[in-house]
C-alpha atoms as a PDB file:
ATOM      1  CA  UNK A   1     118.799 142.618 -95.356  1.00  0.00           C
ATOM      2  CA  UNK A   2     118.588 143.614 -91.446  1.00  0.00           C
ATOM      3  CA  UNK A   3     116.894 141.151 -88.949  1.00  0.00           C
ATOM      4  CA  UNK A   4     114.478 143.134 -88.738  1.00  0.00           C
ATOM      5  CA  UNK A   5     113.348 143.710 -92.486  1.00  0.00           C
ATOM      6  CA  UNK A   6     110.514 141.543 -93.481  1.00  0.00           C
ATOM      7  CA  UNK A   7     110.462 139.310 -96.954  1.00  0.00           C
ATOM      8  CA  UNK A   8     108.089 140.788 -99.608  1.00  0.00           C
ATOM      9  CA  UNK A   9     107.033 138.465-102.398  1.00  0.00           C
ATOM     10  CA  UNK A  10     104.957 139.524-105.213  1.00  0.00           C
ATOM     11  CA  UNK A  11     103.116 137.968-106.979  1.00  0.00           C
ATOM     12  CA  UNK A  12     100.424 138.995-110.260  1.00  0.00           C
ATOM     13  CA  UNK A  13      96.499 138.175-110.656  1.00  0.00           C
ATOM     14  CA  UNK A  14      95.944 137.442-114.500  1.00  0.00           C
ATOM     15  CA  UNK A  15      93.069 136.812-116.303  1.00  0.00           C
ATOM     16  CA  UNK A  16      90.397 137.856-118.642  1.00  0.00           C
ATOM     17  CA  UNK A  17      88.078 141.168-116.942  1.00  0.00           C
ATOM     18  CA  UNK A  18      85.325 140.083-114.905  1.00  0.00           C
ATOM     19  CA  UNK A  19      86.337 135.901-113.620  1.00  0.00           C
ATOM     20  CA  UNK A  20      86.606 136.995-110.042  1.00  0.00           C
ATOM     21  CA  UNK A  21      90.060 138.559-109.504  1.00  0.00           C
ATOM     22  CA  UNK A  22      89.685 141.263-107.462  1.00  0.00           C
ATOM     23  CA  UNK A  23      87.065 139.532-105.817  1.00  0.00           C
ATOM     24  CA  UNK A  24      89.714 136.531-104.888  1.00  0.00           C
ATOM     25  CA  UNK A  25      92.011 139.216-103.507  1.00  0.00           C
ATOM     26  CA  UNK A  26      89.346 140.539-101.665  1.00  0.00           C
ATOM     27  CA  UNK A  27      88.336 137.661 -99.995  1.00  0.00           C
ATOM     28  CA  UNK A  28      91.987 135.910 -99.264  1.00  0.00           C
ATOM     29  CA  UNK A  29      93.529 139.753 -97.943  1.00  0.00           C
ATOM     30  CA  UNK A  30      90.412 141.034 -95.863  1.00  0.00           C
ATOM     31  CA  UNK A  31      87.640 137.827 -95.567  1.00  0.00           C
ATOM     32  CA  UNK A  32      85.728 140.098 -97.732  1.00  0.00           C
ATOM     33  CA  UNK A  33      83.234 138.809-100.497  1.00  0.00           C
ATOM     34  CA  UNK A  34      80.975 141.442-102.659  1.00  0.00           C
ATOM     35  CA  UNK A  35      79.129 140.106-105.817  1.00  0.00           C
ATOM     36  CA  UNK A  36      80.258 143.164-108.024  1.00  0.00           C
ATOM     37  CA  UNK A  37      83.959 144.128-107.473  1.00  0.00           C
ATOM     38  CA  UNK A  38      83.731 146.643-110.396  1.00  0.00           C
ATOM     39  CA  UNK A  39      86.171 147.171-113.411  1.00  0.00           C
ATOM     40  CA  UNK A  40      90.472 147.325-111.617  1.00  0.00           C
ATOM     41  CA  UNK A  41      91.635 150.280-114.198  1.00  0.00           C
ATOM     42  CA  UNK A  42      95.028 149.105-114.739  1.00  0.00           C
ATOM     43  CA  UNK A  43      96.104 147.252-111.515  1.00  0.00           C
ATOM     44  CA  UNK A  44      95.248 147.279-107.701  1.00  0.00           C
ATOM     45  CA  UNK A  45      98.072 145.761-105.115  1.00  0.00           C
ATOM     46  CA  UNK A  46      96.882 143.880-102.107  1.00  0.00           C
ATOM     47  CA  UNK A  47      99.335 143.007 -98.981  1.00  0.00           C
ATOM     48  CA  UNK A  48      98.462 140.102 -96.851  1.00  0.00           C
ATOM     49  CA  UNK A  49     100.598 139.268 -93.923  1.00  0.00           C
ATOM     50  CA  UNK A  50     101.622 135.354 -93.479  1.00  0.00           C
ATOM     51  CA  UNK A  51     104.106 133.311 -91.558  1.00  0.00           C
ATOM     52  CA  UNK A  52     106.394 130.330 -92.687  1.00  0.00           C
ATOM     53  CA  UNK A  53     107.550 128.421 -90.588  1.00  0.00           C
ATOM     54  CA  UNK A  54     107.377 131.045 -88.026  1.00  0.00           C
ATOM     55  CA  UNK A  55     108.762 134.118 -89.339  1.00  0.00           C
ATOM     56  CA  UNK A  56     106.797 137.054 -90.796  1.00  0.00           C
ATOM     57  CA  UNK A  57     106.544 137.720 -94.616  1.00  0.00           C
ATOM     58  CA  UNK A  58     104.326 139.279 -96.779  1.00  0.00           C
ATOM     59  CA  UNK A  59     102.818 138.988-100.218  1.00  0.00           C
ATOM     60  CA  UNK A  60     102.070 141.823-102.418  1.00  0.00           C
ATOM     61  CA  UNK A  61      99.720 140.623-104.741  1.00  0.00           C
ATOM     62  CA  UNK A  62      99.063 142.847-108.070  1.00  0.00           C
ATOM     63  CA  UNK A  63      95.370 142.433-109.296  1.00  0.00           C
ATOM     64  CA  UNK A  64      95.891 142.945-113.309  1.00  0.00           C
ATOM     65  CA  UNK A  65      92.988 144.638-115.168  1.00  0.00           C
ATOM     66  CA  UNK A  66      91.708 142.295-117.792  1.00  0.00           C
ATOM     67  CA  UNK A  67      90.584 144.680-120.180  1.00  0.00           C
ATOM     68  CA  UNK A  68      91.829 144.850-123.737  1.00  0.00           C
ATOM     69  CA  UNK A  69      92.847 147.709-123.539  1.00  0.00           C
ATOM     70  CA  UNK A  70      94.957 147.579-120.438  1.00  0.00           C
ATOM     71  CA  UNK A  71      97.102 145.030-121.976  1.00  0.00           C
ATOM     72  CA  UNK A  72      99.100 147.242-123.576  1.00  0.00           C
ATOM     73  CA  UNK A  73     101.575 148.290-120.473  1.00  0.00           C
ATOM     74  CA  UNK A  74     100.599 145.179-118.613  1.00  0.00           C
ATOM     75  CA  UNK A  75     103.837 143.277-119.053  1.00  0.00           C
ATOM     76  CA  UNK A  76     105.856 146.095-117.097  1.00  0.00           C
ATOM     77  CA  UNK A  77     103.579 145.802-113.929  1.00  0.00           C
ATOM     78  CA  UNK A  78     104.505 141.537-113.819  1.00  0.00           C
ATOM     79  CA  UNK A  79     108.359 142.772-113.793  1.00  0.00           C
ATOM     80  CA  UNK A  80     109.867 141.304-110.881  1.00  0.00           C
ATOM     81  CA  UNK A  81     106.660 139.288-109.695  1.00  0.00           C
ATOM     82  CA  UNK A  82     108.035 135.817-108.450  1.00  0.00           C
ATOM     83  CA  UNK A  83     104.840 133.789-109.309  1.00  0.00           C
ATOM     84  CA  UNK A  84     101.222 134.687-110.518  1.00  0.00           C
ATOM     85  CA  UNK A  85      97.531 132.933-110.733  1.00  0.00           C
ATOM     86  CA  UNK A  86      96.343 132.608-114.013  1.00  0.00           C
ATOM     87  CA  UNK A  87      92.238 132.685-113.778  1.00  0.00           C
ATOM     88  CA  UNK A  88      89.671 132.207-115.804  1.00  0.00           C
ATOM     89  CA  UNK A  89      85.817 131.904-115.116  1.00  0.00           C
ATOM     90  CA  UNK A  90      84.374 128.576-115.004  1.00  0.00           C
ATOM     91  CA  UNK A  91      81.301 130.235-116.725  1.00  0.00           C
ATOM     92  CA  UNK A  92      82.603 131.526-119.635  1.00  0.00           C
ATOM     93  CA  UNK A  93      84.540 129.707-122.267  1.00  0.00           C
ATOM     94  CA  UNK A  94      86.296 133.155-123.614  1.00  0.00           C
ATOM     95  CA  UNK A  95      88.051 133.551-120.493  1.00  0.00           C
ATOM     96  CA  UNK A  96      89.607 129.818-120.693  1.00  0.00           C
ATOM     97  CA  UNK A  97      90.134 130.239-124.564  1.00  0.00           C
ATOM     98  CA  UNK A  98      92.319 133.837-123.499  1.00  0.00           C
ATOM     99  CA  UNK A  99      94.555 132.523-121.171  1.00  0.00           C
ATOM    100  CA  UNK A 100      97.681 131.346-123.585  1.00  0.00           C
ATOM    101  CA  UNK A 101      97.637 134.988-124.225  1.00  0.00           C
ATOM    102  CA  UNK A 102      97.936 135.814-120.604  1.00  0.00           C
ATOM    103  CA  UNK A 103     100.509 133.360-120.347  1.00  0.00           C
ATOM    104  CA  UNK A 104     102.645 134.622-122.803  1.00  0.00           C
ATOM    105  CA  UNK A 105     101.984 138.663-121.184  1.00  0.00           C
ATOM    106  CA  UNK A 106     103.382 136.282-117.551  1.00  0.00           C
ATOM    107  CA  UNK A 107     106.181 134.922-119.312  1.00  0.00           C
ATOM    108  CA  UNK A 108     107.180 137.140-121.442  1.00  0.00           C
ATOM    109  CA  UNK A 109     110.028 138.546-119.192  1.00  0.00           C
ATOM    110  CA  UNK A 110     110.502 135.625-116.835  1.00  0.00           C
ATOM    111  CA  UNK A 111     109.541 132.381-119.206  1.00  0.00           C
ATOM    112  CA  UNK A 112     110.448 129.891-115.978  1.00  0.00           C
ATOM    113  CA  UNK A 113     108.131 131.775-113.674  1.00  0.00           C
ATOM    114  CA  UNK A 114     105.667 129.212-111.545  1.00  0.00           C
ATOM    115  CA  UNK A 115     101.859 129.842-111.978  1.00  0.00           C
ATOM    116  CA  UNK A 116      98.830 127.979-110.398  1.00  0.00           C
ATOM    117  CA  UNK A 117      96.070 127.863-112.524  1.00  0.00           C
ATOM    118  CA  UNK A 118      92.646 129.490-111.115  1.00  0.00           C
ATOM    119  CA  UNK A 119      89.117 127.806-112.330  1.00  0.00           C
ATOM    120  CA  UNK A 120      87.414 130.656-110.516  1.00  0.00           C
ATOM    121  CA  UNK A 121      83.256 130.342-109.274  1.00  0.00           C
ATOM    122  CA  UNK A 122      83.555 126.765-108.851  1.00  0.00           C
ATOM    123  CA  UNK A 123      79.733 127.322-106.656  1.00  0.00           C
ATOM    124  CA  UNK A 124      78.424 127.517-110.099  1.00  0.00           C
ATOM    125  CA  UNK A 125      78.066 124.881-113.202  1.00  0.00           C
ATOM    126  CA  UNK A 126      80.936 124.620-115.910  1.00  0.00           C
ATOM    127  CA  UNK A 127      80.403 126.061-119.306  1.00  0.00           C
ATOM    128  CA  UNK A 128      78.798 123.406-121.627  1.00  0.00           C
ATOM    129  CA  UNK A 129      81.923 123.399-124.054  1.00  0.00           C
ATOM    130  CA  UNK A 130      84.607 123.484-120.288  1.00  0.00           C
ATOM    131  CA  UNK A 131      85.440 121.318-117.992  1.00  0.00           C
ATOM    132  CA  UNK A 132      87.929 120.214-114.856  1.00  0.00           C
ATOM    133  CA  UNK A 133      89.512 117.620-118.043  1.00  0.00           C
ATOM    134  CA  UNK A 134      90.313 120.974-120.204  1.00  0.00           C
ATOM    135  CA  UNK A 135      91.383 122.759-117.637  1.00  0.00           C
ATOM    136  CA  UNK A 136      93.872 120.287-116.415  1.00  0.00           C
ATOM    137  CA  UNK A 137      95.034 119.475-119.822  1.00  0.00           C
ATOM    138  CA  UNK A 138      95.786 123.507-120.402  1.00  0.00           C
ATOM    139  CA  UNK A 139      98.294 122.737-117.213  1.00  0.00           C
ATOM    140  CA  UNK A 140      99.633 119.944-118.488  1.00  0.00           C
ATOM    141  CA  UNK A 141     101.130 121.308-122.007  1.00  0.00           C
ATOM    142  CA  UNK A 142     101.781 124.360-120.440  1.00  0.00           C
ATOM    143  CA  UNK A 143     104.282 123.654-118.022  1.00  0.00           C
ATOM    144  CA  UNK A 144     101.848 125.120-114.850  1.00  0.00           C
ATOM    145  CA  UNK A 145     102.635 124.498-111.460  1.00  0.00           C
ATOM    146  CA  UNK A 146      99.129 123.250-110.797  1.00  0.00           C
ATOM    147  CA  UNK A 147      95.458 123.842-110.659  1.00  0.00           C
ATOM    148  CA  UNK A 148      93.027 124.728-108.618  1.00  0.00           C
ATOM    149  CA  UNK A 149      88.888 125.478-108.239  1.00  0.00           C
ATOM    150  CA  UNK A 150      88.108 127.957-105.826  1.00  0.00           C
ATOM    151  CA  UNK A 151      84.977 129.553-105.224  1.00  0.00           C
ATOM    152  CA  UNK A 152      85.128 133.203-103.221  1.00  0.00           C
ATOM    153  CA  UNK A 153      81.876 133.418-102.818  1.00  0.00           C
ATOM    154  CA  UNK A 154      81.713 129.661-100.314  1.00  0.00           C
ATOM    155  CA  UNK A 155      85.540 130.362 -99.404  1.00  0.00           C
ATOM    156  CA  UNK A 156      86.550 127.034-101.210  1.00  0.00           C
ATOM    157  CA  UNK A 157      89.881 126.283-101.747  1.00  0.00           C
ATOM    158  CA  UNK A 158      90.868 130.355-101.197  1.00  0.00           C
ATOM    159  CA  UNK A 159      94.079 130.235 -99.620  1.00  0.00           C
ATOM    160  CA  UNK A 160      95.482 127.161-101.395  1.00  0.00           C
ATOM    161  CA  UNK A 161      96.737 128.734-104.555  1.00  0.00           C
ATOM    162  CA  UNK A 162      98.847 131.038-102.377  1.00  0.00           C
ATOM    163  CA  UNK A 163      99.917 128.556-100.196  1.00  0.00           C
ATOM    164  CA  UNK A 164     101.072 126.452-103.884  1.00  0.00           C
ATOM    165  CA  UNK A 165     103.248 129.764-104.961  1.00  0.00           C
ATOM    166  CA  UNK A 166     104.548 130.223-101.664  1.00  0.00           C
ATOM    167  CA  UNK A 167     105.826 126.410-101.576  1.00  0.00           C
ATOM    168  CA  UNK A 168     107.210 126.022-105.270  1.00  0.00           C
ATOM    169  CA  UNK A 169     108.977 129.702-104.988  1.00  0.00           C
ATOM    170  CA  UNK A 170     110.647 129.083-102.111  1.00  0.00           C
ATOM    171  CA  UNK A 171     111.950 125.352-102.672  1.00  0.00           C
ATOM    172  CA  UNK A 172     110.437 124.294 -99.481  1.00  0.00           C
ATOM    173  CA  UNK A 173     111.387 120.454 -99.989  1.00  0.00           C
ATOM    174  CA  UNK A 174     108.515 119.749 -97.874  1.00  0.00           C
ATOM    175  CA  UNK A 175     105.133 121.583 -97.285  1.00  0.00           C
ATOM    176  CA  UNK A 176     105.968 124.543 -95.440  1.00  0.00           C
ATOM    177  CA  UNK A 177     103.602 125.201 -92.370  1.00  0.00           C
ATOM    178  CA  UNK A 178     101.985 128.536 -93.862  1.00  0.00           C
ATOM    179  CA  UNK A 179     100.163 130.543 -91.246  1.00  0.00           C
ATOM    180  CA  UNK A 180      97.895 133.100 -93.299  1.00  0.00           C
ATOM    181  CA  UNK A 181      96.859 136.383 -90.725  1.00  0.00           C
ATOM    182  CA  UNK A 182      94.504 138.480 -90.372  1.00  0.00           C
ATOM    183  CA  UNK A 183      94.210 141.496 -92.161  1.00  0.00           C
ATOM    184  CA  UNK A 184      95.844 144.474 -89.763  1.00  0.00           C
ATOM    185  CA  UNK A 185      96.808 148.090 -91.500  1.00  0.00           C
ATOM    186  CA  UNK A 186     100.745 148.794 -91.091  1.00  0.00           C
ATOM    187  CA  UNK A 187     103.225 149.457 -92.576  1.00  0.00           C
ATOM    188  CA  UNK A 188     105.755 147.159 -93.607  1.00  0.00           C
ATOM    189  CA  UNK A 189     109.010 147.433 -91.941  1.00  0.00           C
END
């Protein structure tokens, strides 16, 4: 790689239709929040721009259609992804009960790759039958990197499951100092 070619990491956004992906994407690439993101037919990338420890990399980050019927061909778009969010909506106990299935669609061609789990719309109320216990448990027997509640809509906790991948992908042995920027159109070099 030349000196002057920039690091490109990518990484997938899994989860049941309608949790909040695209929306999460939205908000961590542009600062951007809108309260109906629509149905992603298939898969939508995102690029956001960030420094480690001083030098200039990028993530491309591939928003996965949750659909059923997307699933189909979904396992060739997480092919070479180094690390993926697994989401579900803290609202709906189908989206939590779904994601060994999305799990096994992540692993299935890379079973060590590291995911943060994603309890997305934490500005709202649990499910009755979910909680942060469940949730954490899920991580526990399923060998997940961590987990994390963000909320797009306040901006809580939006950068940190990035900042997670970026740190357990690269073996930092310490906390890299991660430098997010803002969202510029170029092309990457």
């Amino acid at each position: 790689m030349s000196s002057s070619a920039k690091k490109v990491l990518k990484i997938v956004l899994a989860g049941n239709g309608g949790i909040g992906k695209t929306t999460l994407a939205k908000k961590f690439c542009y600062n951007q929040y809108g309260e109906d993101e629509g149905l992603t037919v298939g898969s939508e990338i995102f690029i956001k721009k960030y420094k480690v420890n001083g030098k200039e990399e990028y993530l491309q980050i591939w928003d996965l259609g949750g659909q059923d019927h997307f699933r189909f061909f979904l396992h060739g778009l997480v092919y070479g992804a180094k690390g993926a969010l697994l989401g579900f909506d803290i609202r709906r106990r189908k989206s939590f009960n779904d994601l060994k299935e999305w799990l096994n669609l992540i692993r299935k061609g890379n079973p060590d790759i590291p995911i943060v789990l994603v309890a997305m719309k934490k500005d709202l109320s649990y499910h009755p039958t979910l909680n942060h216990e469940l949730a954490k448990a899920f991580k526990e027997e399923n060998d997940i990197v961590d987990f994390i509640e963000i909320s797009s809509k306040d901006g809580l906790n939006v950068n940190l499951p990035f900042k997670i991948l970026i740190n357990h992908i690269n073996k930092y042995e310490e906390e890299a100092l991660i430098e997010f920027l803002d969202y510029e159109l170029e092309m990457m070099t």
